[in-house]
C-alpha atoms as a PDB file:
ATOM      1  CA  UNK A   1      16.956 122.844 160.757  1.00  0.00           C
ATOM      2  CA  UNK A   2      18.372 125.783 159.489  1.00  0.00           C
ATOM      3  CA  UNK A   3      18.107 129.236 161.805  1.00  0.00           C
ATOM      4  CA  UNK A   4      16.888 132.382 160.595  1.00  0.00           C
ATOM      5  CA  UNK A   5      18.532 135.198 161.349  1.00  0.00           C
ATOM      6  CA  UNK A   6      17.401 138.791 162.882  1.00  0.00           C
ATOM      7  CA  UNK A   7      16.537 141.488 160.067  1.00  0.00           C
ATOM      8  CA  UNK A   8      19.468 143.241 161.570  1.00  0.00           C
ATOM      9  CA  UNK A   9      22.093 140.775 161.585  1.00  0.00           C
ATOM     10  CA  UNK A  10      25.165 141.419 159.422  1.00  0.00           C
ATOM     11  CA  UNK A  11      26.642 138.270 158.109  1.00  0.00           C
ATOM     12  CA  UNK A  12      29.607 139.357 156.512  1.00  0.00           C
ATOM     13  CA  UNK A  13      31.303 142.827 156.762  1.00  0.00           C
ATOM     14  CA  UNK A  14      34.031 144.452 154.334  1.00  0.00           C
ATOM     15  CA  UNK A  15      35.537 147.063 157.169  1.00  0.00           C
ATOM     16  CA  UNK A  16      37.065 150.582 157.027  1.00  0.00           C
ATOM     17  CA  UNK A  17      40.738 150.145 155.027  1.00  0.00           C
ATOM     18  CA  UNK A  18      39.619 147.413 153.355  1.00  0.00           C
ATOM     19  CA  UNK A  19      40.017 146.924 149.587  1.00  0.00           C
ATOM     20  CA  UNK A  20      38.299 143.757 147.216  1.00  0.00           C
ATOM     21  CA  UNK A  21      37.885 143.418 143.612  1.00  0.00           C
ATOM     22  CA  UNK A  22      35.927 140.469 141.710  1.00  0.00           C
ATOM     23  CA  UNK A  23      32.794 138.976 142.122  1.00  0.00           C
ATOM     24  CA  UNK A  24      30.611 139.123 145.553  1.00  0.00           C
ATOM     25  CA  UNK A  25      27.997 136.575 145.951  1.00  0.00           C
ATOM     26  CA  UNK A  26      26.403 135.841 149.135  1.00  0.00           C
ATOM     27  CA  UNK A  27      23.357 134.876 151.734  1.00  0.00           C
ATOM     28  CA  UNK A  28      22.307 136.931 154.656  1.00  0.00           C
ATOM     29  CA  UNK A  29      22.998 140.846 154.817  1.00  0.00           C
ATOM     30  CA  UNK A  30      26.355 142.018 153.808  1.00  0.00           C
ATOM     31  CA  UNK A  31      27.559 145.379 155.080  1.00  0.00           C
ATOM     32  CA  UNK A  32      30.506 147.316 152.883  1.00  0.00           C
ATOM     33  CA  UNK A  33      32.486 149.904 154.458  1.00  0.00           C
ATOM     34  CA  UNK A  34      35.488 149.903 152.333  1.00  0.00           C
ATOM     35  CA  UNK A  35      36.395 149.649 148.574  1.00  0.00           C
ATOM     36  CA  UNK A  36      34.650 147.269 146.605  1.00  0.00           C
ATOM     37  CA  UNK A  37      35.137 147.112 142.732  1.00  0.00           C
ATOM     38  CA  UNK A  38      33.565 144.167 140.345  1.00  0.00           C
ATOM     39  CA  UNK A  39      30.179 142.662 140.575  1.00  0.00           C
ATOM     40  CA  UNK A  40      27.438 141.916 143.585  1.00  0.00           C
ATOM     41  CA  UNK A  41      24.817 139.789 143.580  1.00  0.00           C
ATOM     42  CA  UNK A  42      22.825 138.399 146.050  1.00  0.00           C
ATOM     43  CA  UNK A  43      18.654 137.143 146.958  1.00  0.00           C
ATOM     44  CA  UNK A  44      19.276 138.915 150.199  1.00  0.00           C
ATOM     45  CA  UNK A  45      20.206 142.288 151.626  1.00  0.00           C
ATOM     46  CA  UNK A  46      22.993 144.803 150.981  1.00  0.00           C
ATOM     47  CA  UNK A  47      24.278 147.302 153.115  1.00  0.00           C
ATOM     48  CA  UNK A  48      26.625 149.923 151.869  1.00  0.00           C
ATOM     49  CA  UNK A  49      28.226 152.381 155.248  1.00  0.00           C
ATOM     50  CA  UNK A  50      29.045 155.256 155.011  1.00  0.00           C
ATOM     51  CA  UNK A  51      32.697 155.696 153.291  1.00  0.00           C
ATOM     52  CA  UNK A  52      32.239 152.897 151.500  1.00  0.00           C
ATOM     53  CA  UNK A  53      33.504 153.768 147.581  1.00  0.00           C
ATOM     54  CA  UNK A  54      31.492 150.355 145.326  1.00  0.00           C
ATOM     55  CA  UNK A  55      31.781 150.298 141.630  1.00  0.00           C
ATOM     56  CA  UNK A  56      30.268 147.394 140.513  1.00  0.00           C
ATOM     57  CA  UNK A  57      26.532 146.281 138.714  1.00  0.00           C
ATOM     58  CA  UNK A  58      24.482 145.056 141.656  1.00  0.00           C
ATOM     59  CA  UNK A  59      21.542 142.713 141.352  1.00  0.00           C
ATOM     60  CA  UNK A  60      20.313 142.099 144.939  1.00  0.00           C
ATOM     61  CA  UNK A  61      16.929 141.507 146.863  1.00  0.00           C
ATOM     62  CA  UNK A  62      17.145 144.550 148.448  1.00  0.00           C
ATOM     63  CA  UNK A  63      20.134 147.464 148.564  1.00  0.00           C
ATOM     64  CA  UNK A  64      20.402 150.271 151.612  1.00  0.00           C
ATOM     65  CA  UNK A  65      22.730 152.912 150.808  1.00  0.00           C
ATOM     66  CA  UNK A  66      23.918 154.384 154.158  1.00  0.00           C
ATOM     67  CA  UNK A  67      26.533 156.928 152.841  1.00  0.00           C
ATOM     68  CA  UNK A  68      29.222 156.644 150.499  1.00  0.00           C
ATOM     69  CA  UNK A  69      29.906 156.391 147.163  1.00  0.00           C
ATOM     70  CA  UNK A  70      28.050 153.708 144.427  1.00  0.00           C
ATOM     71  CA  UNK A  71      29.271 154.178 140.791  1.00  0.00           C
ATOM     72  CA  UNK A  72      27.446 151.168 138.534  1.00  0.00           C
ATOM     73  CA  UNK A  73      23.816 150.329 137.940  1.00  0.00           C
ATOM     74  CA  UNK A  74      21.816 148.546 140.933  1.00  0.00           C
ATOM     75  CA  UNK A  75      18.760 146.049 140.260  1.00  0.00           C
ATOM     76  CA  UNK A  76      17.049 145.163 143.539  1.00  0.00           C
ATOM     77  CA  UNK A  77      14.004 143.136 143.579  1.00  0.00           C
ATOM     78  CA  UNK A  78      12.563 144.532 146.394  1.00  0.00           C
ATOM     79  CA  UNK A  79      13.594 147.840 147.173  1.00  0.00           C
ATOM     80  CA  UNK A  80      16.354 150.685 147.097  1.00  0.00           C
ATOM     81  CA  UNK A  81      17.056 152.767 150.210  1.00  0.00           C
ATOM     82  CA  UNK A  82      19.282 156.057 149.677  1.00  0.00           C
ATOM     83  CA  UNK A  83      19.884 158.051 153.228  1.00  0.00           C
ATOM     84  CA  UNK A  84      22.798 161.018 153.137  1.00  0.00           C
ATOM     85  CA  UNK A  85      25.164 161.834 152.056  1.00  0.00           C
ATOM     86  CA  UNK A  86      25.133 158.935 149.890  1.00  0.00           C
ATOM     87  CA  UNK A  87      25.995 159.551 146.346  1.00  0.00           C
ATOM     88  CA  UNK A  88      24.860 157.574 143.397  1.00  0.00           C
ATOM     89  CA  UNK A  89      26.236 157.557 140.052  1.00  0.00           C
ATOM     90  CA  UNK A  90      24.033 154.655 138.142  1.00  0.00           C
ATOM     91  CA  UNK A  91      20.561 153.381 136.904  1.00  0.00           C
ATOM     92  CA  UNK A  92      18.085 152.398 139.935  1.00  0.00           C
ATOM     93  CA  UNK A  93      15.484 149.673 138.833  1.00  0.00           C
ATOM     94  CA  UNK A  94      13.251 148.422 141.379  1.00  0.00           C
ATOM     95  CA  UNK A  95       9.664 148.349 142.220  1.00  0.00           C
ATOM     96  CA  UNK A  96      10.078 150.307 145.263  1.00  0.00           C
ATOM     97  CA  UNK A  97      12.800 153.373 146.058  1.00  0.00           C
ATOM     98  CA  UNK A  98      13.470 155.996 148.563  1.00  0.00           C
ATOM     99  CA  UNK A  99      15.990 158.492 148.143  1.00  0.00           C
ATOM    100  CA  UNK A 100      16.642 161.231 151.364  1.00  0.00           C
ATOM    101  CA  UNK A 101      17.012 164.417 151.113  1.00  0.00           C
ATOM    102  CA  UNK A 102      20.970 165.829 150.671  1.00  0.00           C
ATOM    103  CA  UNK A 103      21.456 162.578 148.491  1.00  0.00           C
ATOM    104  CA  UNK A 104      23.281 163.065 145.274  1.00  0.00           C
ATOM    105  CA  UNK A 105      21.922 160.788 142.231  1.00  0.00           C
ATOM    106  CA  UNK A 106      22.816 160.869 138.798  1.00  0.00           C
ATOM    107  CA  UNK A 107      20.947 158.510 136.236  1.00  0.00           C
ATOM    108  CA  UNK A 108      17.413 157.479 135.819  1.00  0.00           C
ATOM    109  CA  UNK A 109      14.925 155.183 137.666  1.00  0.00           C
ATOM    110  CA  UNK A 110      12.945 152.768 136.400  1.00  0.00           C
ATOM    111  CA  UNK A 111      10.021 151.241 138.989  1.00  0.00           C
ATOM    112  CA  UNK A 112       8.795 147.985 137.991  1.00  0.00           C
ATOM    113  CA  UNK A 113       8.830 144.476 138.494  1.00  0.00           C
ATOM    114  CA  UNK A 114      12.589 143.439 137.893  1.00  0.00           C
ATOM    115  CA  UNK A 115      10.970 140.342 136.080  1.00  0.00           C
ATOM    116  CA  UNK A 116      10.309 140.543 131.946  1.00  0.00           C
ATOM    117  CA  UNK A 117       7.591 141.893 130.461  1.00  0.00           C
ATOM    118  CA  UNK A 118       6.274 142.982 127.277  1.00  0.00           C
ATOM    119  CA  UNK A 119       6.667 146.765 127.189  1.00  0.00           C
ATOM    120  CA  UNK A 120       3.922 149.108 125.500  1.00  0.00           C
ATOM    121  CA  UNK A 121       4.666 153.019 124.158  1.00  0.00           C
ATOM    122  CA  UNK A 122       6.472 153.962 121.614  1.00  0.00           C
ATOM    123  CA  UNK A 123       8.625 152.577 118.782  1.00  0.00           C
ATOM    124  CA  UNK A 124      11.967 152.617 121.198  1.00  0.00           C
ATOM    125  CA  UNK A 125       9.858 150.914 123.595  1.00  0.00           C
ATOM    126  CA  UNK A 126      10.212 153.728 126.161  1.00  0.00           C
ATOM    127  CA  UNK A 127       6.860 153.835 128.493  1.00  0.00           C
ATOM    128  CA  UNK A 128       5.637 155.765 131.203  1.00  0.00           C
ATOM    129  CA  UNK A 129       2.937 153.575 132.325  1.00  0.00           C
ATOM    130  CA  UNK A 130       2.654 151.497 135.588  1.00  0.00           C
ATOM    131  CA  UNK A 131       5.067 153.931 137.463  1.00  0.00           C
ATOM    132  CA  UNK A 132       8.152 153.424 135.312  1.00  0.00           C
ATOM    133  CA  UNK A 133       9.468 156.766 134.888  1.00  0.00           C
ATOM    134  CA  UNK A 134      12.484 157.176 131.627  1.00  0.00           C
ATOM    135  CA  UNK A 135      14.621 160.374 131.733  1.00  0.00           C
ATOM    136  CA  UNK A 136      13.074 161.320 128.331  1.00  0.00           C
ATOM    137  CA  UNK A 137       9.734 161.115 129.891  1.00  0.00           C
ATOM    138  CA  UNK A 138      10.184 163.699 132.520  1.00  0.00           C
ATOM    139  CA  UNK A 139      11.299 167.296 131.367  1.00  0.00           C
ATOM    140  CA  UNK A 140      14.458 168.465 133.544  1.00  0.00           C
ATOM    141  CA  UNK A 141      13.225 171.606 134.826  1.00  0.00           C
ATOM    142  CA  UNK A 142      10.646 168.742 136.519  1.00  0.00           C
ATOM    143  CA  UNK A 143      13.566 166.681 137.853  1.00  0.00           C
ATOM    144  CA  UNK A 144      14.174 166.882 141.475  1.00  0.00           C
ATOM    145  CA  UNK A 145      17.465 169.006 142.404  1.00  0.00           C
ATOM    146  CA  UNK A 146      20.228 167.947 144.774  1.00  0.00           C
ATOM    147  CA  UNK A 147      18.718 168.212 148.351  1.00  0.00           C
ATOM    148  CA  UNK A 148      15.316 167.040 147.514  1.00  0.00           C
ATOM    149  CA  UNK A 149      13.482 164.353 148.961  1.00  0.00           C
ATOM    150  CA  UNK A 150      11.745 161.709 147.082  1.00  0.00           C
ATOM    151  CA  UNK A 151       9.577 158.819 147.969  1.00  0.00           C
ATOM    152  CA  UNK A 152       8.584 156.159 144.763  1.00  0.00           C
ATOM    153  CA  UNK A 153       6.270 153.446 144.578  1.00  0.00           C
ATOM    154  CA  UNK A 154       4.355 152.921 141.414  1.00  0.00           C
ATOM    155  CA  UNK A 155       0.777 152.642 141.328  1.00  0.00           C
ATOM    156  CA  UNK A 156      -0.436 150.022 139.074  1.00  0.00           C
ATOM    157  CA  UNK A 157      -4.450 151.043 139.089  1.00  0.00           C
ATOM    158  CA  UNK A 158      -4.306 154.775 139.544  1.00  0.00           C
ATOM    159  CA  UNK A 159      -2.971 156.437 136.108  1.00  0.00           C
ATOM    160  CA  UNK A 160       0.367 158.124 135.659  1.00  0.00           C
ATOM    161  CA  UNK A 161       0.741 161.673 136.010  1.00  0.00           C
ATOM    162  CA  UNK A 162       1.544 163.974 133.254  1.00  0.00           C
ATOM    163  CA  UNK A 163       4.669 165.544 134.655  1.00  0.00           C
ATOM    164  CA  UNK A 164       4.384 169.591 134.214  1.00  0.00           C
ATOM    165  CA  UNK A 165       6.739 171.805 133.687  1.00  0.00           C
ATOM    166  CA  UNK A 166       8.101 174.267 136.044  1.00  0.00           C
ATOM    167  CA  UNK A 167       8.458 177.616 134.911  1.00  0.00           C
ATOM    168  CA  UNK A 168      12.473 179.029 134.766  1.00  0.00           C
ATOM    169  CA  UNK A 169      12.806 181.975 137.339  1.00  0.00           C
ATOM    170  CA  UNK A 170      15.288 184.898 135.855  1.00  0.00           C
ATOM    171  CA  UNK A 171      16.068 186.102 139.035  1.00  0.00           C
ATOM    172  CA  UNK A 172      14.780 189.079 137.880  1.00  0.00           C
ATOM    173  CA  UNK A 173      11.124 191.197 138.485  1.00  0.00           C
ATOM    174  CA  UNK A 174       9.357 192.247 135.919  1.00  0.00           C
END
């Protein structure tokens, strides 16, 4: 009979001064304080600490970003979780995300289902229907800046916004 173990629970831990490279598969929630290069993946939970440095491609259940750095792309199948100061160089794709204000993010999101499906748009295939939001699809005066909070879930019967844009302030009064 095999025991489940408390949401909380960390199985495995990469500590403080600690360095790995290569390929990270596991069971359970893994916690990464340290330096972590190569590739994660995983059906269960991923915890990066703050002052952790991770560049690899993740493809997880479900990633929390506690602080530190993440340079590489993360899939999670179930959601992303961004608190500061974390600082995310990457693509996000996942059907749910949550980034905290003070968190720094560079790359684009894309909210859907991590499973295949046929894609409907335009002739690159690029689509902003059933919350999946492309960085050609959202002009950058719209983007949110560095500081800003964001909460995502897509919302498969209500339609998509048109994203507006925000008018450029000069500084200066007319």
């Amino acid at each position: 009979m095999e025991q489940q173990l408390p949401a909380t629970e960390i199985t495995a831990l990469l500590g403080r001064g600690t360095q790995f490279e290569g390929k990270l598969h596991f069971e359970g929630r893994v916690r990464i304080d340290g330096i972590f290069k190569g590739e994660i993946r995983s059906e269960d939970t991923l915890v990066i600490g703050e002052g952790a440095e991770v560049h690899a491609e993740i493809d997880v259940a479900t990633v929390i970003v506690r602080g530190g750095v993440v340079n590489g792309n993360i899939r999670a199948k179930t959601a992303i979780e961004v608190y500061a100061p974390g600082k995310i160089v990457g693509n996000l794709h996942s059907p749910s995300l949550f980034i905290d204000r003070g968190v720094e993010f560079h790359g684009s999101c894309r909210m859907d289902s991590l499973e295949v499906r046929p894609r409907s748009g335009g002739a690159d295939g690029t689509s902003a229907e059933g919350g999946v939001v492309k960085r050609g699809d959202v002009p950058s005066e719209a983007r949110p800046r560095s500081g800003a909070a964001a909460i995502l879930s897509p919302q498969p019967s209500s339609p998509t916004p048109t994203p507006q844009p925000i008018p450029k302030s000069t500084g200066r009064s007319a």
